[in-house]
N, C-alpha and C. Protein backbone atom coordinates (compact mmCIF):
# COMPACT_ATOMS: atom_id res chain seq x y z
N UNK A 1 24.79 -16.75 -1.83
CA UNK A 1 23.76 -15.95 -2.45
C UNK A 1 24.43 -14.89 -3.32
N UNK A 2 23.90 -14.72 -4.22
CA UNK A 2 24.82 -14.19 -5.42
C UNK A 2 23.72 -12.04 -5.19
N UNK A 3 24.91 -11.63 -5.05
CA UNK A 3 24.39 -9.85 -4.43
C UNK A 3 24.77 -8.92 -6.08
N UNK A 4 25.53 -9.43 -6.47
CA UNK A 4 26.19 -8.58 -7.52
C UNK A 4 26.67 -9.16 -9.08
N UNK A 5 26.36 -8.83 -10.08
CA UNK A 5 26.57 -9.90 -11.49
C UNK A 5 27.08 -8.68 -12.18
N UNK A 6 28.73 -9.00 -12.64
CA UNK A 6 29.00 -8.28 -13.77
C UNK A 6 29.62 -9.05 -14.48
N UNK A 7 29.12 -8.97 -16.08
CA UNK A 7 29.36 -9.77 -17.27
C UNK A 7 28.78 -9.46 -18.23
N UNK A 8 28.97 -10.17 -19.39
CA UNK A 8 28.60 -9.50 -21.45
C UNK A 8 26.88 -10.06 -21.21
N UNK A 9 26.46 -8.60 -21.25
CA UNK A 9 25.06 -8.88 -21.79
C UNK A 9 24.93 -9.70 -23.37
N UNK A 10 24.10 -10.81 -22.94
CA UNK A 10 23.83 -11.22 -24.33
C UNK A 10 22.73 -11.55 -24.70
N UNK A 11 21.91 -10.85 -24.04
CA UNK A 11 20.36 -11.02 -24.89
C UNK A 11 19.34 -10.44 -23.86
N UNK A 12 18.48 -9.06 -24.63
CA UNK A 12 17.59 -8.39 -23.49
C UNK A 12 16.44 -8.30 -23.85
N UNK A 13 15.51 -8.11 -22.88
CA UNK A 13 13.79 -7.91 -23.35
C UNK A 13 13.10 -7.14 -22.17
N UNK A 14 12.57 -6.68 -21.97
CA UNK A 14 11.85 -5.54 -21.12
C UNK A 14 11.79 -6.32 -19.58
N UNK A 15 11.29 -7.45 -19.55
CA UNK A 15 11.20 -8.11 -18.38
C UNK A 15 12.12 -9.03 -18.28
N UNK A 16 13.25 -9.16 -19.01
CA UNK A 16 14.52 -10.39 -18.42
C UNK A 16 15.62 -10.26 -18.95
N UNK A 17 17.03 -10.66 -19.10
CA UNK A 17 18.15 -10.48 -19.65
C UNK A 17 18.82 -11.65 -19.28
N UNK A 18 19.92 -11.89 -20.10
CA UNK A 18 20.60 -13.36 -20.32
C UNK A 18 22.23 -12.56 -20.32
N UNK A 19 22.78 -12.98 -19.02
CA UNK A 19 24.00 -12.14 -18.59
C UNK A 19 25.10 -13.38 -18.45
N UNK A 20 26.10 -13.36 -19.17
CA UNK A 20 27.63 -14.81 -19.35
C UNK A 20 28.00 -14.10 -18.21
N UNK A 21 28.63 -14.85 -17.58
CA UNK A 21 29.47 -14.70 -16.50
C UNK A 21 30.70 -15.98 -16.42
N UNK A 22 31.79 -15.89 -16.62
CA UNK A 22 32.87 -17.22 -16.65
C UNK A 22 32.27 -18.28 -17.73
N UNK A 23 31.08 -18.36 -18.43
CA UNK A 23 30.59 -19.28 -19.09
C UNK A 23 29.57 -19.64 -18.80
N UNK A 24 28.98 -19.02 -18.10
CA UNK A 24 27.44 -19.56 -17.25
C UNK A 24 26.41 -18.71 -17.93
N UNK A 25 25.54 -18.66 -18.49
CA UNK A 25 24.33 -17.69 -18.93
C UNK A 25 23.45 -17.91 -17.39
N UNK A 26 23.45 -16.51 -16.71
CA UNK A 26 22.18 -16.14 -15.64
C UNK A 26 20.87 -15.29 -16.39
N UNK A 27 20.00 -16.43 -16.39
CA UNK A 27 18.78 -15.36 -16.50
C UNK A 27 18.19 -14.49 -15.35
N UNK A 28 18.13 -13.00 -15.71
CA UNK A 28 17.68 -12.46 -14.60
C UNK A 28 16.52 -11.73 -14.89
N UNK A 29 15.68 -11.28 -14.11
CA UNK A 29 14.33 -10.34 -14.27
C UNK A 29 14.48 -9.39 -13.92
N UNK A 30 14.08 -8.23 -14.23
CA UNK A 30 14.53 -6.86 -14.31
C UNK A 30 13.17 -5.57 -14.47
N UNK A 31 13.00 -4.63 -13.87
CA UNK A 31 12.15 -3.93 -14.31
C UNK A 31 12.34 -2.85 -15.35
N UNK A 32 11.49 -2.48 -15.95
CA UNK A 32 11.55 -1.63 -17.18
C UNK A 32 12.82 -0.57 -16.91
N UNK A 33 12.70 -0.01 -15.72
CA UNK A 33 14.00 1.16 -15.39
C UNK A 33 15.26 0.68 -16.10
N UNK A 34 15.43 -0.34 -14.87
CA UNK A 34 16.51 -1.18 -15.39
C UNK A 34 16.97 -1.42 -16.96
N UNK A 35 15.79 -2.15 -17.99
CA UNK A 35 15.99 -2.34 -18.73
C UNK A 35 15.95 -1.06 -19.98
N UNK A 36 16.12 -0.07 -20.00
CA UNK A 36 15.66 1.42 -20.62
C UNK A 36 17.21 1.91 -20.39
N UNK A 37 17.90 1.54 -18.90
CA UNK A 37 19.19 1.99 -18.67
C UNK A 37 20.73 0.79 -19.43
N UNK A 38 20.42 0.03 -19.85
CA UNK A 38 21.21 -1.04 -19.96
C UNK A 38 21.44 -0.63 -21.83
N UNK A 39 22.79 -1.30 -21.58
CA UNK A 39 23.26 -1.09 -22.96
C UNK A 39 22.48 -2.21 -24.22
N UNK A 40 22.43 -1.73 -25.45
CA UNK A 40 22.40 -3.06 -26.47
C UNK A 40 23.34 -4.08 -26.38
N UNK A 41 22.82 -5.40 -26.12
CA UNK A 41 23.74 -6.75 -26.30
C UNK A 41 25.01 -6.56 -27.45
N UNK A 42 25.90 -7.23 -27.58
CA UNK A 42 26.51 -7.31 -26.83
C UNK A 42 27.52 -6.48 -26.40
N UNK A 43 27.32 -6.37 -24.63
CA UNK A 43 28.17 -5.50 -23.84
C UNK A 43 28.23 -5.78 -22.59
N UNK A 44 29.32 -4.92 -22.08
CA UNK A 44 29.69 -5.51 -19.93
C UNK A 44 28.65 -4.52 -19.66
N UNK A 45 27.92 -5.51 -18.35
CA UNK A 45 27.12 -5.39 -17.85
C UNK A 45 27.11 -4.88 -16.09
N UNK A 46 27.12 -4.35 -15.44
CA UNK A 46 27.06 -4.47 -13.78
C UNK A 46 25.69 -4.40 -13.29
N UNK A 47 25.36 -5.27 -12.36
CA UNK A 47 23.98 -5.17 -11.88
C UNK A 47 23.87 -5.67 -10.57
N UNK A 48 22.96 -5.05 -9.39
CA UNK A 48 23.28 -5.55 -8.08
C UNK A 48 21.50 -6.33 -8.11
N UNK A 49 21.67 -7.57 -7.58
CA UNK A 49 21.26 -8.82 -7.49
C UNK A 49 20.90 -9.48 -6.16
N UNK A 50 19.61 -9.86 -6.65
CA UNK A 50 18.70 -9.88 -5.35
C UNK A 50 18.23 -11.66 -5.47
N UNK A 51 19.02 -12.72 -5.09
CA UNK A 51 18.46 -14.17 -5.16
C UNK A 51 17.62 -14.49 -4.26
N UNK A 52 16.38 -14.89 -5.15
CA UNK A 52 15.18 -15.54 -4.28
C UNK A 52 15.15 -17.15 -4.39
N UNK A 53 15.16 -17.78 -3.27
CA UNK A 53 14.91 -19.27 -3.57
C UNK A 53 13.29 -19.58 -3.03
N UNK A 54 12.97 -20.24 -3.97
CA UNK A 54 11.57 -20.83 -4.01
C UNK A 54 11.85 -22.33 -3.91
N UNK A 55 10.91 -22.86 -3.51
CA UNK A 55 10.49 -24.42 -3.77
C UNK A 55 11.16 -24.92 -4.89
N UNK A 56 10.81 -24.46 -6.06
CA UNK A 56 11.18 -25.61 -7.53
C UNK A 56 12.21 -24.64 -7.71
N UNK A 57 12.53 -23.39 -8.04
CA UNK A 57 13.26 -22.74 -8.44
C UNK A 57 14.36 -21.87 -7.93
N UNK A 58 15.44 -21.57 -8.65
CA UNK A 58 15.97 -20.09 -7.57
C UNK A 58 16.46 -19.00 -9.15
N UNK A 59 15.86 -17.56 -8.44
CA UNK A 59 15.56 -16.70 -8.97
C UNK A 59 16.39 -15.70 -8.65
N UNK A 60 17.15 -14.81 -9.74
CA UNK A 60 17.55 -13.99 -9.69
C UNK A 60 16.94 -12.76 -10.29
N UNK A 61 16.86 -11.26 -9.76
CA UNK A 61 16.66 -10.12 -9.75
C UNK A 61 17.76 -9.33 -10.08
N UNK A 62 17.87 -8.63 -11.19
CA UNK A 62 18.58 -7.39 -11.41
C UNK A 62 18.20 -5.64 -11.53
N UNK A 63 19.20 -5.50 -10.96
CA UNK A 63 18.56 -3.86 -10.39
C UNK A 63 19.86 -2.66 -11.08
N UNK A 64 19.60 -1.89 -11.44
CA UNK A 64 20.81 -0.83 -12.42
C UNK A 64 21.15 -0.25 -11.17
N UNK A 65 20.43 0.27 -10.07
CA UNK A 65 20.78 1.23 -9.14
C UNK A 65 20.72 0.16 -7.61
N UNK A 66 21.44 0.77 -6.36
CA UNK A 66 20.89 0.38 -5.17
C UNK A 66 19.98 0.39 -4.40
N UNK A 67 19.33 1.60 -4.82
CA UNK A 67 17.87 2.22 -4.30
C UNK A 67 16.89 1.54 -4.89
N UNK A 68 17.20 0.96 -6.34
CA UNK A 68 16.32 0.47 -7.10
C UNK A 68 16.26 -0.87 -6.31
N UNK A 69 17.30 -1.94 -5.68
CA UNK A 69 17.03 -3.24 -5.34
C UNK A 69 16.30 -2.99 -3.69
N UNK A 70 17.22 -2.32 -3.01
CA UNK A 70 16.34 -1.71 -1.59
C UNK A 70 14.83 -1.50 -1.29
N UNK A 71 14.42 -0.65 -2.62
CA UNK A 71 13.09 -0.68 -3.02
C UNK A 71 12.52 -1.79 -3.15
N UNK A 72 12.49 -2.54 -3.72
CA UNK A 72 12.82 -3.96 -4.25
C UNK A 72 12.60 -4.86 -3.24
N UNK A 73 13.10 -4.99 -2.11
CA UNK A 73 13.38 -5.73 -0.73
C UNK A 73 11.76 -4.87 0.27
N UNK A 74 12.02 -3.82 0.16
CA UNK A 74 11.34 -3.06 1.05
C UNK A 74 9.87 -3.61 0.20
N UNK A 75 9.41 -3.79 -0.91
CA UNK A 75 8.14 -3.77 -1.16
C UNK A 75 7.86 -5.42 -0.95
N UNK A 76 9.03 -6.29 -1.14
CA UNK A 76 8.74 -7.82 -0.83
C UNK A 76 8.43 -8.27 0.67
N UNK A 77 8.61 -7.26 1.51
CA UNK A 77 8.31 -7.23 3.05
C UNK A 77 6.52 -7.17 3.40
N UNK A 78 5.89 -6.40 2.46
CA UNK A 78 4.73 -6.36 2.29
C UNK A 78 3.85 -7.70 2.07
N UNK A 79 3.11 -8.14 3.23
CA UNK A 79 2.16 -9.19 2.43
C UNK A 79 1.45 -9.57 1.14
N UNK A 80 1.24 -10.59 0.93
CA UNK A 80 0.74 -10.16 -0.79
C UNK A 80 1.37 -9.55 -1.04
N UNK A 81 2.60 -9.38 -1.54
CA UNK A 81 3.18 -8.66 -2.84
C UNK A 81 4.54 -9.30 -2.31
N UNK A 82 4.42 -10.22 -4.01
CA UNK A 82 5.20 -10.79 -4.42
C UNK A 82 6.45 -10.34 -5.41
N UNK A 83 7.54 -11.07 -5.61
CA UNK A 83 8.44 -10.56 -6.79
C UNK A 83 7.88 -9.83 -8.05
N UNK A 84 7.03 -10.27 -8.59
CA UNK A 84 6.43 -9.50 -10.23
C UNK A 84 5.55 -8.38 -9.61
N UNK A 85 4.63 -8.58 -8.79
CA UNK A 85 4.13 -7.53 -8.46
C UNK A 85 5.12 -6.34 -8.04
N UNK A 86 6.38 -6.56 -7.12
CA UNK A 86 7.17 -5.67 -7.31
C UNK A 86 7.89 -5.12 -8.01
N UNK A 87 8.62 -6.18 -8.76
CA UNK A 87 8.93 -5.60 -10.39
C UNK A 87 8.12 -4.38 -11.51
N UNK A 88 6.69 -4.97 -11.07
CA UNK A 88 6.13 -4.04 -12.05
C UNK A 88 5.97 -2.53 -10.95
N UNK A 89 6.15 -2.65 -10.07
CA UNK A 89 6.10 -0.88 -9.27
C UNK A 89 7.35 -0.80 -9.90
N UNK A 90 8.35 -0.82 -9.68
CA UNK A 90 9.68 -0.33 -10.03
C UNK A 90 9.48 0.25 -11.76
N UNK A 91 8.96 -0.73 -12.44
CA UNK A 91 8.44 -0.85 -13.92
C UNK A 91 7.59 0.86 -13.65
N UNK A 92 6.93 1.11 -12.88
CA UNK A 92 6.03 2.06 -12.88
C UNK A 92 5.89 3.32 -12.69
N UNK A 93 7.53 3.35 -11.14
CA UNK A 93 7.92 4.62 -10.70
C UNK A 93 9.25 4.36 -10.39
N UNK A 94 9.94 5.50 -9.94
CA UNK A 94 11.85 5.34 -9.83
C UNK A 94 11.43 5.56 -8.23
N UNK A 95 12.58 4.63 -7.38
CA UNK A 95 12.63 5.47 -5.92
C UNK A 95 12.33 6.79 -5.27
N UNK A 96 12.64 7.80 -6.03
CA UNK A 96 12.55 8.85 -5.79
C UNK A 96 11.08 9.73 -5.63
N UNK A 97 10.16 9.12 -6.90
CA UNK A 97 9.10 9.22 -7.11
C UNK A 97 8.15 8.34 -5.92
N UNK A 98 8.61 7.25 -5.90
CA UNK A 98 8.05 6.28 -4.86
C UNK A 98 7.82 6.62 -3.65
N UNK A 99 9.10 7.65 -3.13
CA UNK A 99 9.56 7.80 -1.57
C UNK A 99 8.11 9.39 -1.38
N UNK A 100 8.63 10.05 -2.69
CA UNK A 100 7.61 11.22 -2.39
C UNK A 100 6.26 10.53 -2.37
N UNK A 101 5.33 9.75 -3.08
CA UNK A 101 4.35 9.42 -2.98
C UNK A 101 3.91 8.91 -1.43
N UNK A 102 4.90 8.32 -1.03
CA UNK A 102 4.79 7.38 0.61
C UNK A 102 4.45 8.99 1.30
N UNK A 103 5.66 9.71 1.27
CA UNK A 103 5.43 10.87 2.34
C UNK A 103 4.29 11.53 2.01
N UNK A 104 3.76 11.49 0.78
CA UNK A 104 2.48 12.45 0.63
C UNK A 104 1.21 11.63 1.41
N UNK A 105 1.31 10.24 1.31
CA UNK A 105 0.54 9.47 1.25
C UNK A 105 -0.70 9.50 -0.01
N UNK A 106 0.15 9.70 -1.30
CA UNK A 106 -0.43 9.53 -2.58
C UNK A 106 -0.58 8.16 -3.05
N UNK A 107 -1.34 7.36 -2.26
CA UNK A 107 -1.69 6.32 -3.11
C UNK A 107 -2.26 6.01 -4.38
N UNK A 108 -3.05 7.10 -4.56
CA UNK A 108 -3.75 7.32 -6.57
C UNK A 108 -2.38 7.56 -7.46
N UNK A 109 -1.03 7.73 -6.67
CA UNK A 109 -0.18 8.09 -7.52
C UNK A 109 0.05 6.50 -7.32
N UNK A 110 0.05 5.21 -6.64
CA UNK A 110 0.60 4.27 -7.09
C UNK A 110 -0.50 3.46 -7.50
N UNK A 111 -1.67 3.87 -7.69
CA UNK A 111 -3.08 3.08 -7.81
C UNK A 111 -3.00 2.96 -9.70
N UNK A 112 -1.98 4.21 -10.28
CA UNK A 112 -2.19 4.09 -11.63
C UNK A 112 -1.34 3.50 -12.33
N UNK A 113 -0.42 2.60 -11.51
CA UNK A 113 0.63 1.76 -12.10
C UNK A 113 0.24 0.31 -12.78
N UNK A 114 -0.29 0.14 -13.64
CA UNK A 114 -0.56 -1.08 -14.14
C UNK A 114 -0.39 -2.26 -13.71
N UNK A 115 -1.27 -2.94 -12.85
CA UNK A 115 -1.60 -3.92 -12.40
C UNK A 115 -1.62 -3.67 -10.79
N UNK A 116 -1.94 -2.56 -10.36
CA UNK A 116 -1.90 -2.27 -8.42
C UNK A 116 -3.32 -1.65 -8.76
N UNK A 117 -3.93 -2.02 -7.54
CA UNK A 117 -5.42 -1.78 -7.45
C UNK A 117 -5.23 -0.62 -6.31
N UNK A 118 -6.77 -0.32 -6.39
CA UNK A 118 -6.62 0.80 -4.78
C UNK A 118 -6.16 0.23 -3.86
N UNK A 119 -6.64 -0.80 -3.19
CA UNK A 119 -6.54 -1.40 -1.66
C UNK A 119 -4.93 -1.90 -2.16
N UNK A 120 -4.60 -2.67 -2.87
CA UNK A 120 -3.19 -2.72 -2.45
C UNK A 120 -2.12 -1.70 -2.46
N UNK A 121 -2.51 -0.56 -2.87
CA UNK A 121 -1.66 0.62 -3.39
C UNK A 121 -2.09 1.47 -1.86
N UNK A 122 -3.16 1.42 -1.13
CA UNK A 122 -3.29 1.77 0.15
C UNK A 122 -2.18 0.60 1.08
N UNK A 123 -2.74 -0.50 1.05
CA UNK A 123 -1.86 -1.29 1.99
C UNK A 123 0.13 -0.49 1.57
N UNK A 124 0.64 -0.43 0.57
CA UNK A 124 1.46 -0.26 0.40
C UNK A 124 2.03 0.94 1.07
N UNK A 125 1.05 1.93 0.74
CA UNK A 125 1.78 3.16 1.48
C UNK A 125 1.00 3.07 3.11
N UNK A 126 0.28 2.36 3.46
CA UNK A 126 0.14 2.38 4.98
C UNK A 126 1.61 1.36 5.54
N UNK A 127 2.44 0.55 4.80
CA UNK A 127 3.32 -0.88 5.19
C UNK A 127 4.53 0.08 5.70
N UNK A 128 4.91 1.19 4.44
CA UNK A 128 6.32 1.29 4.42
C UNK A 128 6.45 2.54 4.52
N UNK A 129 5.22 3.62 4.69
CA UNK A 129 5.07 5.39 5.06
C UNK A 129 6.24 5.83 6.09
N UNK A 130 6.29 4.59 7.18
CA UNK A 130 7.12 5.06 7.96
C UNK A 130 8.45 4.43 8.23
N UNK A 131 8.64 3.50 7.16
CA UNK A 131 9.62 3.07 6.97
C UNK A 131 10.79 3.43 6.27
N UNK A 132 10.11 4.62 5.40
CA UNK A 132 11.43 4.78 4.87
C UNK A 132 12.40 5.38 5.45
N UNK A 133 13.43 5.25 5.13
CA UNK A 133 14.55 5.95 5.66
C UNK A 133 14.67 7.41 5.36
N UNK A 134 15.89 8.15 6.39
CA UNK A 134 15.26 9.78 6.53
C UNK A 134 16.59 9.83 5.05
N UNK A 135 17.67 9.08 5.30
CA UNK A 135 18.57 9.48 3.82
C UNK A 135 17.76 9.43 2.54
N UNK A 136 16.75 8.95 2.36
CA UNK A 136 16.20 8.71 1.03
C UNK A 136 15.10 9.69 0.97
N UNK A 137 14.95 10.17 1.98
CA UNK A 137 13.79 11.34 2.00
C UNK A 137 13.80 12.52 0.91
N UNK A 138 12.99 13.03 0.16
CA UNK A 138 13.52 13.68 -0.83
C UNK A 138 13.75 15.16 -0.24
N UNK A 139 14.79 15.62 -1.13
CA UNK A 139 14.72 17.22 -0.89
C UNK A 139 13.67 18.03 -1.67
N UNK A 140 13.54 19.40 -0.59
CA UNK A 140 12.41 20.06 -2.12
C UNK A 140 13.20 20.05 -3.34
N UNK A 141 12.00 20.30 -4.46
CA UNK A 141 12.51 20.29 -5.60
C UNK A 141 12.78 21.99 -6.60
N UNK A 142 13.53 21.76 -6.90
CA UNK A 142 14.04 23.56 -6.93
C UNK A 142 13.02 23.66 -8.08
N UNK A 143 13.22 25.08 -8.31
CA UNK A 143 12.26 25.46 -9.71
C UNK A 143 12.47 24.85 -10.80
N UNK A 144 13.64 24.70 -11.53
CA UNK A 144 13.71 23.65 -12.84
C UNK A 144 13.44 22.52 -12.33
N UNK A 145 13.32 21.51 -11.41
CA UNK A 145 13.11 20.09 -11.12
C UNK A 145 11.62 20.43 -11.10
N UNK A 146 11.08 21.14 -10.40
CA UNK A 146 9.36 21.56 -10.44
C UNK A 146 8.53 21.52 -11.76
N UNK A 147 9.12 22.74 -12.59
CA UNK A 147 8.88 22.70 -13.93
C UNK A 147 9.19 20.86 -14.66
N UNK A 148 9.81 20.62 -14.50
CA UNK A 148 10.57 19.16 -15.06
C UNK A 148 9.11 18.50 -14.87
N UNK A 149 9.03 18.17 -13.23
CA UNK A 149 8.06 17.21 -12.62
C UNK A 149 6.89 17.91 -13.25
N UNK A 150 6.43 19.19 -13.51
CA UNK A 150 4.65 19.59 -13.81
C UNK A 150 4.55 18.69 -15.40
N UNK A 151 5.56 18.80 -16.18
CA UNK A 151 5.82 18.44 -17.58
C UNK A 151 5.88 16.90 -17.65
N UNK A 152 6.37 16.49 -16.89
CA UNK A 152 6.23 15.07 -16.79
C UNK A 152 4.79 14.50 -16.21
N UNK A 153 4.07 15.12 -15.25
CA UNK A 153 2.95 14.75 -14.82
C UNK A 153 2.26 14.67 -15.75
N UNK A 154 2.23 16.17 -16.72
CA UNK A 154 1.18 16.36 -17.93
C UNK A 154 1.18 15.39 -18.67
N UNK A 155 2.77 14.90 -18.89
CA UNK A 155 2.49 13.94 -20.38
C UNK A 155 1.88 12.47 -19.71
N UNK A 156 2.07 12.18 -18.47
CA UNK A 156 1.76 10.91 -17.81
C UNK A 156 0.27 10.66 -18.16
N UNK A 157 -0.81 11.97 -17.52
CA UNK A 157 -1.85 12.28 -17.65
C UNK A 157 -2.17 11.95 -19.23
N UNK A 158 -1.37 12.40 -19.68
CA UNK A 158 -2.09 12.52 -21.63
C UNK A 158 -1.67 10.61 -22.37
N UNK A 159 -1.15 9.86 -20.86
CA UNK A 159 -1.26 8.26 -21.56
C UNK A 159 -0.01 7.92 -21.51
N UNK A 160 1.13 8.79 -21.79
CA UNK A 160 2.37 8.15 -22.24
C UNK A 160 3.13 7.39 -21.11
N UNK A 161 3.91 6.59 -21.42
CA UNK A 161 4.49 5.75 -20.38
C UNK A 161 5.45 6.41 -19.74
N UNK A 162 5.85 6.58 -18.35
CA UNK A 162 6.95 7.37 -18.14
C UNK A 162 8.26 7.38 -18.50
N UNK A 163 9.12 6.14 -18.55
CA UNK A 163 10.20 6.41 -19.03
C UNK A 163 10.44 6.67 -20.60
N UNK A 164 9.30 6.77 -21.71
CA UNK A 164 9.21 7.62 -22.67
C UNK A 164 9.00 9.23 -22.48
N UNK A 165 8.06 9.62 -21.34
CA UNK A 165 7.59 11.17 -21.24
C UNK A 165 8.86 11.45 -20.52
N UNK A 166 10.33 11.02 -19.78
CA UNK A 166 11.06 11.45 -19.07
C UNK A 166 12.20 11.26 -20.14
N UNK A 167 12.09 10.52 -21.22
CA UNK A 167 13.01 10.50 -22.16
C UNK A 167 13.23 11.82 -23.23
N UNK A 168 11.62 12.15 -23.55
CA UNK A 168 11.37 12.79 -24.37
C UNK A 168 11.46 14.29 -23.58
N UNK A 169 11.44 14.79 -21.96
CA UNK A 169 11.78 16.06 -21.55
C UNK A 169 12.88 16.26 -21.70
N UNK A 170 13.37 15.06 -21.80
CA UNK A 170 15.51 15.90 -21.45
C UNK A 170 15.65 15.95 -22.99
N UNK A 171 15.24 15.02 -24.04
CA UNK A 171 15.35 15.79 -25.14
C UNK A 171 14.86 17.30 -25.03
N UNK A 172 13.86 17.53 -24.67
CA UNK A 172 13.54 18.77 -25.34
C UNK A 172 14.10 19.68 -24.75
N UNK A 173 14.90 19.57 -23.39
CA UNK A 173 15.27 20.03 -22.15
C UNK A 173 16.58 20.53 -22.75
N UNK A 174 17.29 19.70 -23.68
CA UNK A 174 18.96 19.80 -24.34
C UNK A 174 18.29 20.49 -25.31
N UNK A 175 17.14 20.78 -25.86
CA UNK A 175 17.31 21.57 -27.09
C UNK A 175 16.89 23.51 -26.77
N UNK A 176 16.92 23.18 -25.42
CA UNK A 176 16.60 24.64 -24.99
C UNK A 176 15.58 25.09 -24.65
N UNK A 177 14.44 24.43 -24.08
CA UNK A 177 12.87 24.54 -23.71
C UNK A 177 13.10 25.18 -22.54
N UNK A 178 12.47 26.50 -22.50
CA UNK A 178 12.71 26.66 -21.03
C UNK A 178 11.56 26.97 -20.26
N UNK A 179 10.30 26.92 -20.87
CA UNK A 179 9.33 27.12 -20.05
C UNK A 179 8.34 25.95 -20.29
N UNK A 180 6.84 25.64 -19.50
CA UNK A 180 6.25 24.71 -18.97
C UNK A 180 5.63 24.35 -20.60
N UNK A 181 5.27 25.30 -21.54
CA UNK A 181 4.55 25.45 -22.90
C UNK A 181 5.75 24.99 -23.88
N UNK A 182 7.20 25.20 -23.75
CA UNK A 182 8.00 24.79 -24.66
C UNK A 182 8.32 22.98 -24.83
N UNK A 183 8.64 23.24 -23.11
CA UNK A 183 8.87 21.21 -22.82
C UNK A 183 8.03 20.78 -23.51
N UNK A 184 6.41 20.90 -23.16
CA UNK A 184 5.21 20.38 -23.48
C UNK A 184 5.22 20.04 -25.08
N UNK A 185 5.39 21.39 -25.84
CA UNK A 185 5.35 21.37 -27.43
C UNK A 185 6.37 20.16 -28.11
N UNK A 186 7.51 20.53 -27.27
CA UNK A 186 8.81 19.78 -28.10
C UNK A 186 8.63 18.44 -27.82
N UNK A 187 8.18 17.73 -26.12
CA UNK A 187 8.29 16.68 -26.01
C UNK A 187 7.06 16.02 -26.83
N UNK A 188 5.88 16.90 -27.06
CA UNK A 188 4.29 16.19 -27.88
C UNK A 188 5.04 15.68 -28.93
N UNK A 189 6.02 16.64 -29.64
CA UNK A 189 6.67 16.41 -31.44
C UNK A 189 7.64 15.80 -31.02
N UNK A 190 8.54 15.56 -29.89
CA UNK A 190 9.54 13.79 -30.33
C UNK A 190 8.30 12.62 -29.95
N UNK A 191 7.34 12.94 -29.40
CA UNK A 191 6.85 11.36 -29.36
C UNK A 191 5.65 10.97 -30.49
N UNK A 192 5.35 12.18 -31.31
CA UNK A 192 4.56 11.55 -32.28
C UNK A 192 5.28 11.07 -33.30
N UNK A 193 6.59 11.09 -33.02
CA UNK A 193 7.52 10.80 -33.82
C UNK A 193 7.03 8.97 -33.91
């Protein structure tokens, strides 16, 4: 079972990537995180790898982080919810975000991920609330991570996809924003860009 793939990316798209390895092209599936973190083709690649065998097929999963494939495993434990359905949570929120939602028991925070309904976004955080592990538990979040997270909520709220509204804070974040009204302004003007 193949855990780990490093080799020349040579061809990417939001939901899959085409990775050489010794001469072999692996297609793998990937969630948006993943694919937002990965370099332009062509380039070396590392990715930790999650093989599913099915009936007709066998399927590989690529993950940028470990938490990201763990996650990954932990949501395929869940009845009904399959590989894509998990892909697209990952697509939706980062671990970190995920783990706080479980402990809040914010399911409306995973109910608004494109394509999870209420009842499965309840089943989800009733499956794995107490599953997670205490290392992954988050710490509080200091005052700049607070401010960060209110600014990111806002732009979520106003439509934008997250790994654009989390792209567009650290821009505005490097250009010196330091309060909740500056992020807000600078990140509105890189994304009407």
């Amino acid at each position: 079972m193949i855990g780990y793939l490093e080799g020349q990316l040579i061809d990417k798209s939001p939901n899959q990537i085409l990775v050489k390895v010794g001469g072999v092209g692996y297609r793998i599936f990937i969630p948006l995180s993943t694919f937002y973190a990965l370099p332009e083709p062509p380039a070396t690649v590392a990715l930790q790898i999650h093989t599913r065998m099915q009936e007709d097929a066998l399927h590989l999963y690529g993950f940028n982080t470990q938490e990201e494939k763990d996650l990954f495993l932990q949501l395929l434990s869940i009845p009904r919810v399959g590989a894509k359905t998990a892909l697209n949570i990952l697509s939706g929120i980062n671990p970190e975000d995920f783990a706080q939602a479980l402990l809040a028991g914010d399911d409306k925070r995973l109910a608004g991920i494109p394509g999870i309904g209420k009842k499965s976004a309840a089943r989800i955080v009733l499956e794995l609330k107490d599953k997670l592990p205490t290392a992954r538990r988050p710490r509080p979040a200091s005052a700049g991570e607070k401010l960060m997270q209110d600014a990111l909520s806002a732009l979520i709220n106003l439509g934008y996809p997250k790994n654009l509204a989390e792209k567009a804070l650290d821009a505005a974040k490097a250009l010196g924003a330091g309060s909740l009204e500056d992020l807000l302004r600078q990140s509105l003007k890189s994304l009407a860009k």
